[in-house]
PDB file of N, CA and C in Angstrom:
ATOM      1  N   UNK A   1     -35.802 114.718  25.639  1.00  0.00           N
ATOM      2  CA  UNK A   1     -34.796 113.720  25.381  1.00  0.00           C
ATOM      3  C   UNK A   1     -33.521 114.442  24.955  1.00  0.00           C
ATOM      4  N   UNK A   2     -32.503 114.058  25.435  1.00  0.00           N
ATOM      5  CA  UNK A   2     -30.849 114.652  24.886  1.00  0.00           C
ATOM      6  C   UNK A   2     -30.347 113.409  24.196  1.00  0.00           C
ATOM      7  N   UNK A   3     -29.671 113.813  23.166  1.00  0.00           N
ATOM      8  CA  UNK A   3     -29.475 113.578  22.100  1.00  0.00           C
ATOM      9  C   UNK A   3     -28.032 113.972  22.245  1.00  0.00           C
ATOM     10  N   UNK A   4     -26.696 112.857  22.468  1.00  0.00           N
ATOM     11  CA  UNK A   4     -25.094 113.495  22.393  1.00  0.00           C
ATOM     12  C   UNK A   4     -24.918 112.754  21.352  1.00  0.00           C
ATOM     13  N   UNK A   5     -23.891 114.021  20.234  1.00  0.00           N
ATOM     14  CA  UNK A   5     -23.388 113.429  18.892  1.00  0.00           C
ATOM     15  C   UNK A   5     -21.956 113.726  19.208  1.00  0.00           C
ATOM     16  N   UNK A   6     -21.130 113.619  17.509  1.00  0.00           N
ATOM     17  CA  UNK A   6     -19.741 113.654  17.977  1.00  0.00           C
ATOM     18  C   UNK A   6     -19.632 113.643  16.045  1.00  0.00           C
ATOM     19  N   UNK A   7     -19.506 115.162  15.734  1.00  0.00           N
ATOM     20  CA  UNK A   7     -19.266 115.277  14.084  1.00  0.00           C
ATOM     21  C   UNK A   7     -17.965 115.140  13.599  1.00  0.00           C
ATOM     22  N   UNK A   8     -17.537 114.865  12.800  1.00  0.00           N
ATOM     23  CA  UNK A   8     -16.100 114.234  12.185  1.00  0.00           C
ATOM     24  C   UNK A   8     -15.785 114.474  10.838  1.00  0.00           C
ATOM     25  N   UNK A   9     -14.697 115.188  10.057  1.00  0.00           N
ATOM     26  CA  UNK A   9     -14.607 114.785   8.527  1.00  0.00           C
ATOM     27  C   UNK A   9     -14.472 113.417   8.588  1.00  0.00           C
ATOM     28  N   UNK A  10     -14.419 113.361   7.090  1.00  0.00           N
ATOM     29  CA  UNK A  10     -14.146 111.534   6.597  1.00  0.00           C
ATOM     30  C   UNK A  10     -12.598 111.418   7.264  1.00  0.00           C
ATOM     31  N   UNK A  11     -11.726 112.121   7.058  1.00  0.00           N
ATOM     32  CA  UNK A  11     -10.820 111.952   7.078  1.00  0.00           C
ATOM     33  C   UNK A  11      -9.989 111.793   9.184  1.00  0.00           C
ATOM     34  N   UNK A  12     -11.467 112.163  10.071  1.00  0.00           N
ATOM     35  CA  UNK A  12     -10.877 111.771  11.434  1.00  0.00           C
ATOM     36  C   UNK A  12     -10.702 113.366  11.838  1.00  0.00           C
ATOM     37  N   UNK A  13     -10.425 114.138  11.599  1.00  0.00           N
ATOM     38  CA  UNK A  13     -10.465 115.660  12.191  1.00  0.00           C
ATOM     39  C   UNK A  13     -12.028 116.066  12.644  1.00  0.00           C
ATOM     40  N   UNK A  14     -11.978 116.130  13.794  1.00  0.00           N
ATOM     41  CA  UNK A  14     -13.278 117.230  14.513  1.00  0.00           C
ATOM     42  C   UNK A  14     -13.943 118.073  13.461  1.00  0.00           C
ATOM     43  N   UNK A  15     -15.383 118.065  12.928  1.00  0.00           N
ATOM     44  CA  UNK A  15     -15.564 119.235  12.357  1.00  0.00           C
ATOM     45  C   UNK A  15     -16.231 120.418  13.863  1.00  0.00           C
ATOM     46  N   UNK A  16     -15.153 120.983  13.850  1.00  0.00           N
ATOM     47  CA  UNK A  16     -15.249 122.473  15.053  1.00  0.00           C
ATOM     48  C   UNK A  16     -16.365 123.902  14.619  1.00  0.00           C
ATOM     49  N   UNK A  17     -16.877 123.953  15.322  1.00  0.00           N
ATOM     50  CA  UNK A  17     -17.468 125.417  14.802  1.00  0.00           C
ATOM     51  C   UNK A  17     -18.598 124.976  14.040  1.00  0.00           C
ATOM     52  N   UNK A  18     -19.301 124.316  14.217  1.00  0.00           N
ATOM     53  CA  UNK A  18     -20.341 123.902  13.039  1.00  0.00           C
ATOM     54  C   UNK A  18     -21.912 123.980  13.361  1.00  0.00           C
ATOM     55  N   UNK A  19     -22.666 123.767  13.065  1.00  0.00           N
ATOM     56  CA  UNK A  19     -24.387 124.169  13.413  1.00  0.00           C
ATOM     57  C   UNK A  19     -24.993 122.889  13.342  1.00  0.00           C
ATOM     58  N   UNK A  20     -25.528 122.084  14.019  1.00  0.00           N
ATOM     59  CA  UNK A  20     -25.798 120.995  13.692  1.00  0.00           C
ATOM     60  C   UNK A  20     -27.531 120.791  14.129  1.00  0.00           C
ATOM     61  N   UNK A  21     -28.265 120.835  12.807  1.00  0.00           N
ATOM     62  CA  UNK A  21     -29.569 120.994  12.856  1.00  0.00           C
ATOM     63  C   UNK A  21     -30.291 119.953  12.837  1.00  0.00           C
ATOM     64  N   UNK A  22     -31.094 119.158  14.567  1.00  0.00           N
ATOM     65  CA  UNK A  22     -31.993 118.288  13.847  1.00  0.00           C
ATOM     66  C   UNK A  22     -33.514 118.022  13.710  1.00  0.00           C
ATOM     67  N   UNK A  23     -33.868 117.708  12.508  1.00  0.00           N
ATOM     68  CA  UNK A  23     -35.470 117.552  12.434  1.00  0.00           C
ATOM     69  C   UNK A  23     -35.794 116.178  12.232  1.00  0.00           C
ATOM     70  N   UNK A  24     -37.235 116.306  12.756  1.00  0.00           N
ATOM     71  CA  UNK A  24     -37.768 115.135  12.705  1.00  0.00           C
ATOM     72  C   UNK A  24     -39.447 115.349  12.547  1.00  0.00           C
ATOM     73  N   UNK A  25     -40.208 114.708  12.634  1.00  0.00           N
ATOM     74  CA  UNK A  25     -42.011 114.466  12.389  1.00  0.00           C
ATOM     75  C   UNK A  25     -42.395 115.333  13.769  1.00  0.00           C
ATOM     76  N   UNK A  26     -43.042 115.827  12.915  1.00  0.00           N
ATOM     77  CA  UNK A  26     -44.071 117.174  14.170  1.00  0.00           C
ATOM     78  C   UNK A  26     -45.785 116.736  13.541  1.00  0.00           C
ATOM     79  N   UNK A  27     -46.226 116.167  14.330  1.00  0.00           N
ATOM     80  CA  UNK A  27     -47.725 115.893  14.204  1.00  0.00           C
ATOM     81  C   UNK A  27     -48.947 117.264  14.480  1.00  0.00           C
ATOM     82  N   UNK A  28     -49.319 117.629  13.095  1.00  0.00           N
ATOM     83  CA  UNK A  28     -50.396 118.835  13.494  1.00  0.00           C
ATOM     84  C   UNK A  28     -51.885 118.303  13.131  1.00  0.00           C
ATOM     85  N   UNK A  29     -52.770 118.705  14.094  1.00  0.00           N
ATOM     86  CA  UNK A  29     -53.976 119.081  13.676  1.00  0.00           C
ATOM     87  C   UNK A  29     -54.766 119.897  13.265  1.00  0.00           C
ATOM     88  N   UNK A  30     -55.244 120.214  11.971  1.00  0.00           N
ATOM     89  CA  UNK A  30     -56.036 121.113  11.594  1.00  0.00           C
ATOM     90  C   UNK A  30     -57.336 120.425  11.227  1.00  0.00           C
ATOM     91  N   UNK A  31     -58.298 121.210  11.904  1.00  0.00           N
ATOM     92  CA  UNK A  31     -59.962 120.923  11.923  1.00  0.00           C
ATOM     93  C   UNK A  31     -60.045 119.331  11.868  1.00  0.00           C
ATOM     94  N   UNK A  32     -60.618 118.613  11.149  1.00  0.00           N
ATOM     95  CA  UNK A  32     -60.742 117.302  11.240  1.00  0.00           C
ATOM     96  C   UNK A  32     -59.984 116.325  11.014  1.00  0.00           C
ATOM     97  N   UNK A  33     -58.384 116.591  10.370  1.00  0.00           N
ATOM     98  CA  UNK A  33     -57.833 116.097   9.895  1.00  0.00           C
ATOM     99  C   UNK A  33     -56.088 116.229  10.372  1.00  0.00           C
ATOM    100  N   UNK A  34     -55.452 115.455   9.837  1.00  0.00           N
ATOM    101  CA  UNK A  34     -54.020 115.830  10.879  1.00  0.00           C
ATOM    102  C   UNK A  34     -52.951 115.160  10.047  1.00  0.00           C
ATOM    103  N   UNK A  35     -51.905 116.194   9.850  1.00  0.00           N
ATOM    104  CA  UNK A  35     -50.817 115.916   9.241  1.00  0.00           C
ATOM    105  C   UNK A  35     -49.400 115.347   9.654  1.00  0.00           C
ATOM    106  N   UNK A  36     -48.586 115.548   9.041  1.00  0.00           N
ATOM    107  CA  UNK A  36     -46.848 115.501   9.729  1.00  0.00           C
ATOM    108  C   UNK A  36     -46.045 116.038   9.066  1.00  0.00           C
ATOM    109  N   UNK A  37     -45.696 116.539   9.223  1.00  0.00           N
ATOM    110  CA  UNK A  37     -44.650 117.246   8.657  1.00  0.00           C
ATOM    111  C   UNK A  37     -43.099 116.732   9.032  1.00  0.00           C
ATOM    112  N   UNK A  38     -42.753 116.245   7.838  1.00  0.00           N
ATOM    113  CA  UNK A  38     -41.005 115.621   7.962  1.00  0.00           C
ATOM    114  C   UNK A  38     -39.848 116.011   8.766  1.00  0.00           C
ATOM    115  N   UNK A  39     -39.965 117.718   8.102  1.00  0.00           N
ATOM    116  CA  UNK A  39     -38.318 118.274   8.163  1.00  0.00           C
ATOM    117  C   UNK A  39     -38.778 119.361   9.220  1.00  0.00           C
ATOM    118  N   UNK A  40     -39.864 118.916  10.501  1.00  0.00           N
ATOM    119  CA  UNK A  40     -39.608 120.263  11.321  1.00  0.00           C
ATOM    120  C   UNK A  40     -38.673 120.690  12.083  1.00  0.00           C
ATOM    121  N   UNK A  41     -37.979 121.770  12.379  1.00  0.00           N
ATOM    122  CA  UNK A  41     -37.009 121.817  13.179  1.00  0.00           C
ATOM    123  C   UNK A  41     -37.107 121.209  14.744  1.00  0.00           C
ATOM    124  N   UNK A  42     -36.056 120.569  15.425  1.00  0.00           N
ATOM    125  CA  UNK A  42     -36.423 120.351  16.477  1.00  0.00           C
ATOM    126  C   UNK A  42     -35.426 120.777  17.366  1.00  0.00           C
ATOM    127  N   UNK A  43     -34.073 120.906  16.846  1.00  0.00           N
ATOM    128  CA  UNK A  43     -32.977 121.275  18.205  1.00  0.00           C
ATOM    129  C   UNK A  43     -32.094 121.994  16.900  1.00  0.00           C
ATOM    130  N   UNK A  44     -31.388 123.076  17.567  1.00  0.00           N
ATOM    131  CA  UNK A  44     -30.248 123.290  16.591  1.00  0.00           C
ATOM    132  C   UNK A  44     -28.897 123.503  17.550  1.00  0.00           C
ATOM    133  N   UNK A  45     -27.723 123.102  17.867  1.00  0.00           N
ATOM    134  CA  UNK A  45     -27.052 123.410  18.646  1.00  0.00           C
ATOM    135  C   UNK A  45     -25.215 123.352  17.817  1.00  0.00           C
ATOM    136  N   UNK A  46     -24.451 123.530  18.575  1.00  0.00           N
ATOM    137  CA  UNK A  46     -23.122 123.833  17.847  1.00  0.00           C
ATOM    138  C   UNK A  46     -21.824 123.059  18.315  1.00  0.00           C
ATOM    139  N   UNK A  47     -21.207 122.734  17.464  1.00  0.00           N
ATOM    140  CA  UNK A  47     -19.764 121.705  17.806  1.00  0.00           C
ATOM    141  C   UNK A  47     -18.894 122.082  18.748  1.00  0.00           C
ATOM    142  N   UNK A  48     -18.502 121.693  19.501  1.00  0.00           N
ATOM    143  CA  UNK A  48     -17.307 122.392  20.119  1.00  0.00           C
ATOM    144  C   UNK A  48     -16.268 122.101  19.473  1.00  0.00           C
ATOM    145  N   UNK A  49     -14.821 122.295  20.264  1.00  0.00           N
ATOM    146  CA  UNK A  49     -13.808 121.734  19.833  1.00  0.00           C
ATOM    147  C   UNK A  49     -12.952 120.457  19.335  1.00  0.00           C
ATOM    148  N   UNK A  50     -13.977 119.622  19.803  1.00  0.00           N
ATOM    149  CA  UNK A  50     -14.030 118.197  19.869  1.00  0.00           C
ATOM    150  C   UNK A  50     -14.776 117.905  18.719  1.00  0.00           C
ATOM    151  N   UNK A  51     -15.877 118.351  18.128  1.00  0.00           N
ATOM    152  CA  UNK A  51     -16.479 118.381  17.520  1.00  0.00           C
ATOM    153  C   UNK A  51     -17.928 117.529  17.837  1.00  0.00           C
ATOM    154  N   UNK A  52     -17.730 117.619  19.171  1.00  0.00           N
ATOM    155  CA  UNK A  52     -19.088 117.523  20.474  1.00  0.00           C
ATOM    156  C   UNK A  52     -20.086 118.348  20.011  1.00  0.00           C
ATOM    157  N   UNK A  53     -21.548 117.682  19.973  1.00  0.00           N
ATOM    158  CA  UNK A  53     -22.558 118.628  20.192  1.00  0.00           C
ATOM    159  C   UNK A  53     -23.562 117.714  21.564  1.00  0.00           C
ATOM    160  N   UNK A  54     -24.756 118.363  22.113  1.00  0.00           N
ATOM    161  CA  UNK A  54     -25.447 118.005  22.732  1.00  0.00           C
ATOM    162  C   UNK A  54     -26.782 118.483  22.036  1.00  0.00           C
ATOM    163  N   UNK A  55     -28.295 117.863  21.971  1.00  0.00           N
ATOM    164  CA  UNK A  55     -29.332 118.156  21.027  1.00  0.00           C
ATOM    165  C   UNK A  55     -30.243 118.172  22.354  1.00  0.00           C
ATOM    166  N   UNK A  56     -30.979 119.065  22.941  1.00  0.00           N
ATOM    167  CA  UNK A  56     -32.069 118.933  23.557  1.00  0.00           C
ATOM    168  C   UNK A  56     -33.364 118.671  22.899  1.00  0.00           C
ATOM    169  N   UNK A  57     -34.098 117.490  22.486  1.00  0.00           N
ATOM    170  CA  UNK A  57     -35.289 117.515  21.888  1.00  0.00           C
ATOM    171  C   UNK A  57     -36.369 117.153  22.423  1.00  0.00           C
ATOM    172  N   UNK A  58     -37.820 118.133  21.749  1.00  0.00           N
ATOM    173  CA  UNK A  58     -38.873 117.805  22.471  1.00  0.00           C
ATOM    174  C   UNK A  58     -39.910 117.271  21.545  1.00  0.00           C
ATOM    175  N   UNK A  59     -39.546 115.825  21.603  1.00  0.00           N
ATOM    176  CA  UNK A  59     -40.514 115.195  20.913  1.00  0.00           C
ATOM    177  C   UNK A  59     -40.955 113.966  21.242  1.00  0.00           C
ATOM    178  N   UNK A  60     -42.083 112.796  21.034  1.00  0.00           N
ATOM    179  CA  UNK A  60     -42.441 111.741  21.419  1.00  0.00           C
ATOM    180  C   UNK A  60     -41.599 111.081  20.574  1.00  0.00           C
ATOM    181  N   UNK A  61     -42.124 109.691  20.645  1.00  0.00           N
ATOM    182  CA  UNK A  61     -41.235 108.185  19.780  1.00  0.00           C
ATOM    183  C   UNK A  61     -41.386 108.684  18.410  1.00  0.00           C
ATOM    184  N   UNK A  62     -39.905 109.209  17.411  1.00  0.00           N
ATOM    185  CA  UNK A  62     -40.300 108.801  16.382  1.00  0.00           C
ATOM    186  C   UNK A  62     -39.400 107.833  15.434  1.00  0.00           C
ATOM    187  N   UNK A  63     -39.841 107.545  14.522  1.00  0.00           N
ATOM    188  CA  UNK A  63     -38.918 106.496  13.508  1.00  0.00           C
ATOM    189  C   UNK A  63     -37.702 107.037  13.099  1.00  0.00           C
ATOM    190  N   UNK A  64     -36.949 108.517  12.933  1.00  0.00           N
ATOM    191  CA  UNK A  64     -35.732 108.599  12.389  1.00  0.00           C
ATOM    192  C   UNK A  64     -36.113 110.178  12.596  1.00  0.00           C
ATOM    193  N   UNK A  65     -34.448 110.285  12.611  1.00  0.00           N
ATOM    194  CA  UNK A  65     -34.431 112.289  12.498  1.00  0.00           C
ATOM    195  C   UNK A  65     -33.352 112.576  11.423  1.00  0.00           C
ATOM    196  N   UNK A  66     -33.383 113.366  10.913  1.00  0.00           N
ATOM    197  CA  UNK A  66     -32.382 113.971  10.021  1.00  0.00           C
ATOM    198  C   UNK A  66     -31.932 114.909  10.414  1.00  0.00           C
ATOM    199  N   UNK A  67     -30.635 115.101   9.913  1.00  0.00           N
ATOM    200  CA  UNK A  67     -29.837 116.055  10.492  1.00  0.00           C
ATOM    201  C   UNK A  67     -28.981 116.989   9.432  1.00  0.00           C
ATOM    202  N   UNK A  68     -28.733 117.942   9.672  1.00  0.00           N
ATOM    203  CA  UNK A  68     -28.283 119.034   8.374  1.00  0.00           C
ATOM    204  C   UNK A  68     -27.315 119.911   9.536  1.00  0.00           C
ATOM    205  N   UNK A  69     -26.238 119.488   8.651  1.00  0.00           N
ATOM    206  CA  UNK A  69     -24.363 120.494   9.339  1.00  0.00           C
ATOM    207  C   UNK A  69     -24.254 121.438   8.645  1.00  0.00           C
ATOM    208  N   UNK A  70     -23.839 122.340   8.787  1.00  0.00           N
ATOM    209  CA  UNK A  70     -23.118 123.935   8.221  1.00  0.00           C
ATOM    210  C   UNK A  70     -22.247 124.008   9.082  1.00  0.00           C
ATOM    211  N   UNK A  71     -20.972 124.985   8.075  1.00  0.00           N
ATOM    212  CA  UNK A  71     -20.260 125.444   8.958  1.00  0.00           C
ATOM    213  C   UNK A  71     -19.707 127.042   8.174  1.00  0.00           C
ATOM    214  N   UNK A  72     -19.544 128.046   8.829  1.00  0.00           N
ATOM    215  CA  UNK A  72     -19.780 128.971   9.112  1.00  0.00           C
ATOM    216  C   UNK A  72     -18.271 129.391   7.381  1.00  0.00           C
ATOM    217  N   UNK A  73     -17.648 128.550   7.304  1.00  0.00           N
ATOM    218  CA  UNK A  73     -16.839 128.928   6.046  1.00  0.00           C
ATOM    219  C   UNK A  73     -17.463 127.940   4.501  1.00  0.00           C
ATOM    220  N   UNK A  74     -18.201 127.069   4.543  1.00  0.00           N
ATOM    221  CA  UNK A  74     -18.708 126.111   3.899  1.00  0.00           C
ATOM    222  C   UNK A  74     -20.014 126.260   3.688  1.00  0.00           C
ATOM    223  N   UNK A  75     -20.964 126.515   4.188  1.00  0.00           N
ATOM    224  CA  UNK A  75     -22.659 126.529   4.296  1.00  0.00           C
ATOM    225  C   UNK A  75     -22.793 125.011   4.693  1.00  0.00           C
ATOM    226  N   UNK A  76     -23.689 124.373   4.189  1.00  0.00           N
ATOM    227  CA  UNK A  76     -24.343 123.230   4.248  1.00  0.00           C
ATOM    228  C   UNK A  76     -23.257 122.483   3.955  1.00  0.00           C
ATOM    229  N   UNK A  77     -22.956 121.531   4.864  1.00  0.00           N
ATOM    230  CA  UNK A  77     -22.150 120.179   4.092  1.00  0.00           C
ATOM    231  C   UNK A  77     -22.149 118.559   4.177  1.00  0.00           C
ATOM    232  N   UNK A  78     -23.676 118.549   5.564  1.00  0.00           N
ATOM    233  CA  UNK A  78     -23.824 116.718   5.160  1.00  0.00           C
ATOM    234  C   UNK A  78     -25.229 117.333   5.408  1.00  0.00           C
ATOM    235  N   UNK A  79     -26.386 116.596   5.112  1.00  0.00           N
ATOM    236  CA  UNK A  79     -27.527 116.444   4.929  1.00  0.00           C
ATOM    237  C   UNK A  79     -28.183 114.815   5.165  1.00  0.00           C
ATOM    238  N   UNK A  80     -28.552 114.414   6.211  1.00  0.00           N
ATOM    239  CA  UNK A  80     -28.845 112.992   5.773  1.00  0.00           C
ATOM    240  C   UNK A  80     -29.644 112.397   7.348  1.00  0.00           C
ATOM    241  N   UNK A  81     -29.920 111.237   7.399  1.00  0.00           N
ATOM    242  CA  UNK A  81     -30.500 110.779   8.681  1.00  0.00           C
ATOM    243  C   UNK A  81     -29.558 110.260   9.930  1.00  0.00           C
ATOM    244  N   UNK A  82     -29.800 110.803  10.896  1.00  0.00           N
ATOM    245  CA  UNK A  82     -29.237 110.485  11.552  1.00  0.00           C
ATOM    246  C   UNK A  82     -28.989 108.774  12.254  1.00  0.00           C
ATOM    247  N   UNK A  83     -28.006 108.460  12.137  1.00  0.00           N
ATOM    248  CA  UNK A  83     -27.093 106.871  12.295  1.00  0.00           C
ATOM    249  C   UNK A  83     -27.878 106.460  13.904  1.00  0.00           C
ATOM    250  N   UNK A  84     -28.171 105.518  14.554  1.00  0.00           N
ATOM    251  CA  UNK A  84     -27.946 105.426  15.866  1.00  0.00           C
ATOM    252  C   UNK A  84     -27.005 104.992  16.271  1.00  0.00           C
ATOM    253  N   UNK A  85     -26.665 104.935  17.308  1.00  0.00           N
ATOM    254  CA  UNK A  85     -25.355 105.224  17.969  1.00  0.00           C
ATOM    255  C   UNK A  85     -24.922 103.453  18.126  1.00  0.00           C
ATOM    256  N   UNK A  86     -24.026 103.050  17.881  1.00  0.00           N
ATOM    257  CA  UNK A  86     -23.351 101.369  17.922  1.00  0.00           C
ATOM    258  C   UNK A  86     -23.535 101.268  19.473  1.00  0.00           C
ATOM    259  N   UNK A  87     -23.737  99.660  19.256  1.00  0.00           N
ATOM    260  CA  UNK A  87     -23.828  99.117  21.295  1.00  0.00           C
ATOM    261  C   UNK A  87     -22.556  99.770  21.715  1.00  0.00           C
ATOM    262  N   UNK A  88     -22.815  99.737  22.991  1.00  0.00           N
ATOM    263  CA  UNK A  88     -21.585 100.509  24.056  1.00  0.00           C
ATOM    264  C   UNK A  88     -21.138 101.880  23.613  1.00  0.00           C
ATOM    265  N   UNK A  89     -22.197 102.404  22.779  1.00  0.00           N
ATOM    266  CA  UNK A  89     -21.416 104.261  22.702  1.00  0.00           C
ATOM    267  C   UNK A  89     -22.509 105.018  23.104  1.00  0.00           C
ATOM    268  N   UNK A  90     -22.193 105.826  23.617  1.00  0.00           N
ATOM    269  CA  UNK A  90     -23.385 106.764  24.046  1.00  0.00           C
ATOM    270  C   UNK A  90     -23.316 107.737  23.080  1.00  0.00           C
ATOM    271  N   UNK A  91     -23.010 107.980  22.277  1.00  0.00           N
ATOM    272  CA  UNK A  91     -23.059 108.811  21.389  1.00  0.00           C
ATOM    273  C   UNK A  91     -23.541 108.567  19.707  1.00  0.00           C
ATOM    274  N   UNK A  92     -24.268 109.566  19.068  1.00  0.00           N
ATOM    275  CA  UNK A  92     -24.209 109.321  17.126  1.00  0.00           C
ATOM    276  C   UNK A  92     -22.901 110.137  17.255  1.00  0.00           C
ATOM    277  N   UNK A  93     -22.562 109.428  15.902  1.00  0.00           N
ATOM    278  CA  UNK A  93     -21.334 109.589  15.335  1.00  0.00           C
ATOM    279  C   UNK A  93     -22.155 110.001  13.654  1.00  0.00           C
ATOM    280  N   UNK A  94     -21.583 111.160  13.253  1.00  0.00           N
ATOM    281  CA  UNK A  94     -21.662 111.665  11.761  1.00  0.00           C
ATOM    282  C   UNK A  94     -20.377 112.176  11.496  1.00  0.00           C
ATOM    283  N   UNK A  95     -20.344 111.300  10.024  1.00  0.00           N
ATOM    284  CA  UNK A  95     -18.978 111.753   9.585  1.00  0.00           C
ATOM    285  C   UNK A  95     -19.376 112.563   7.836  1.00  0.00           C
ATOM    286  N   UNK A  96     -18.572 113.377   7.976  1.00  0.00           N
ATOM    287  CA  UNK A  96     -18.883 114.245   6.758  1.00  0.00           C
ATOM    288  C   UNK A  96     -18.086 114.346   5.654  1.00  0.00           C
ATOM    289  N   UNK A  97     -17.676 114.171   4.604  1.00  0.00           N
ATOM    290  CA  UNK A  97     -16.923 114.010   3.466  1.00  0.00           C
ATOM    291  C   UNK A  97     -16.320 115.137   3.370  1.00  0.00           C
ATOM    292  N   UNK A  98     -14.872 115.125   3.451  1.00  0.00           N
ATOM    293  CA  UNK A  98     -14.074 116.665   3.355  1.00  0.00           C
ATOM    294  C   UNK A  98     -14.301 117.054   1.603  1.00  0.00           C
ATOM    295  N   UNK A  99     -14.230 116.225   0.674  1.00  0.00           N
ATOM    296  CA  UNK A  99     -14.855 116.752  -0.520  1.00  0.00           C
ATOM    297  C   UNK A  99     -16.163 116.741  -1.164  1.00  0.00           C
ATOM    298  N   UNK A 100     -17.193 117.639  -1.133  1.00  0.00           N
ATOM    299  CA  UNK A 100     -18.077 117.411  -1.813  1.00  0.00           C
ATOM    300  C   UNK A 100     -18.616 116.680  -2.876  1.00  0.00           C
ATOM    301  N   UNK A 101     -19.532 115.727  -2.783  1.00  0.00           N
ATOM    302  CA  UNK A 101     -19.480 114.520  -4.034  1.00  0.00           C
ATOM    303  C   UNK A 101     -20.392 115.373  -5.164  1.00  0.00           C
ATOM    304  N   UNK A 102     -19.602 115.396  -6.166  1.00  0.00           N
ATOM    305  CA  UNK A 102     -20.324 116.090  -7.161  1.00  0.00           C
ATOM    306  C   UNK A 102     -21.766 115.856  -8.372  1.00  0.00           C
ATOM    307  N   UNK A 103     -22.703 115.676  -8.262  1.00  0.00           N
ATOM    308  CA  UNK A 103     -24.090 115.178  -8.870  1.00  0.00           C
ATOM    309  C   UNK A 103     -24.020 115.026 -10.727  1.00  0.00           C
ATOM    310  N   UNK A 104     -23.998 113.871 -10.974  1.00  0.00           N
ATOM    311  CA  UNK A 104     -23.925 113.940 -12.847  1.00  0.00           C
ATOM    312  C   UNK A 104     -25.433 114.176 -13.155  1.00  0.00           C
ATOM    313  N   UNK A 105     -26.416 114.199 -12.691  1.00  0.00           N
ATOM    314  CA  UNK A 105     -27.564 113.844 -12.854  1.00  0.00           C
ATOM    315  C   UNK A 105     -27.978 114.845 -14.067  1.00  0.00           C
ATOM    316  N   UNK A 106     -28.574 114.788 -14.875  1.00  0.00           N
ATOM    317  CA  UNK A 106     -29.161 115.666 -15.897  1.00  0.00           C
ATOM    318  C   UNK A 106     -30.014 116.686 -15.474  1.00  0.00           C
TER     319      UNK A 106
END
């Protein structure tokens, strides 16, 4: 299955140059019993200028994928599930917060 996205700051600028990683449920069997595992990798591919990616993935039906951006001056900078795409777009759309939201949590 291909998978076309289209990454964005909040603010409408292309994020360019970026790594856009997605995982989803990988079903294993060991001996009698059989797991899943959440966050396996499944495609990792890169933004263009547009801030275009294309995802080749090889997986059956599943309920949701997550997706994790880096970019090569930033590291990690959205983390979260991937949106499906609105009627009439062929594309997900992820938009990423040009400022990092900062955690009060104790």
């Amino acid at each position: 299955m291909e998978l076309a996205g289209r990454v964005r700051w909040d603010d409408g600028e292309p994020l360019v140059d970026g790594v856009v990683e997605i995982r989803g449920p990988q079903r294993r069997r060991v001996r009698h019993w059989e797991y899943t595992r959440s966050l396996h990798l499944l495609s990792t591919s890169r933004t263009d200028a547009g801030g275009c990616f294309v995802a080749s993935i090889d997986a059956g039906p599943v309920d949701h994928l997550n997706v994790l951006v880096k970019t090569p001056r930033n590291g990690i900078v959205f983390v979260g599930r991937l949106s499906p795409a609105r009627p009439g777009e062929a594309v997900h759309t992820i938009v990423v917060p040009r400022e990092p939201e900062i955690s009060r949590s104790a």
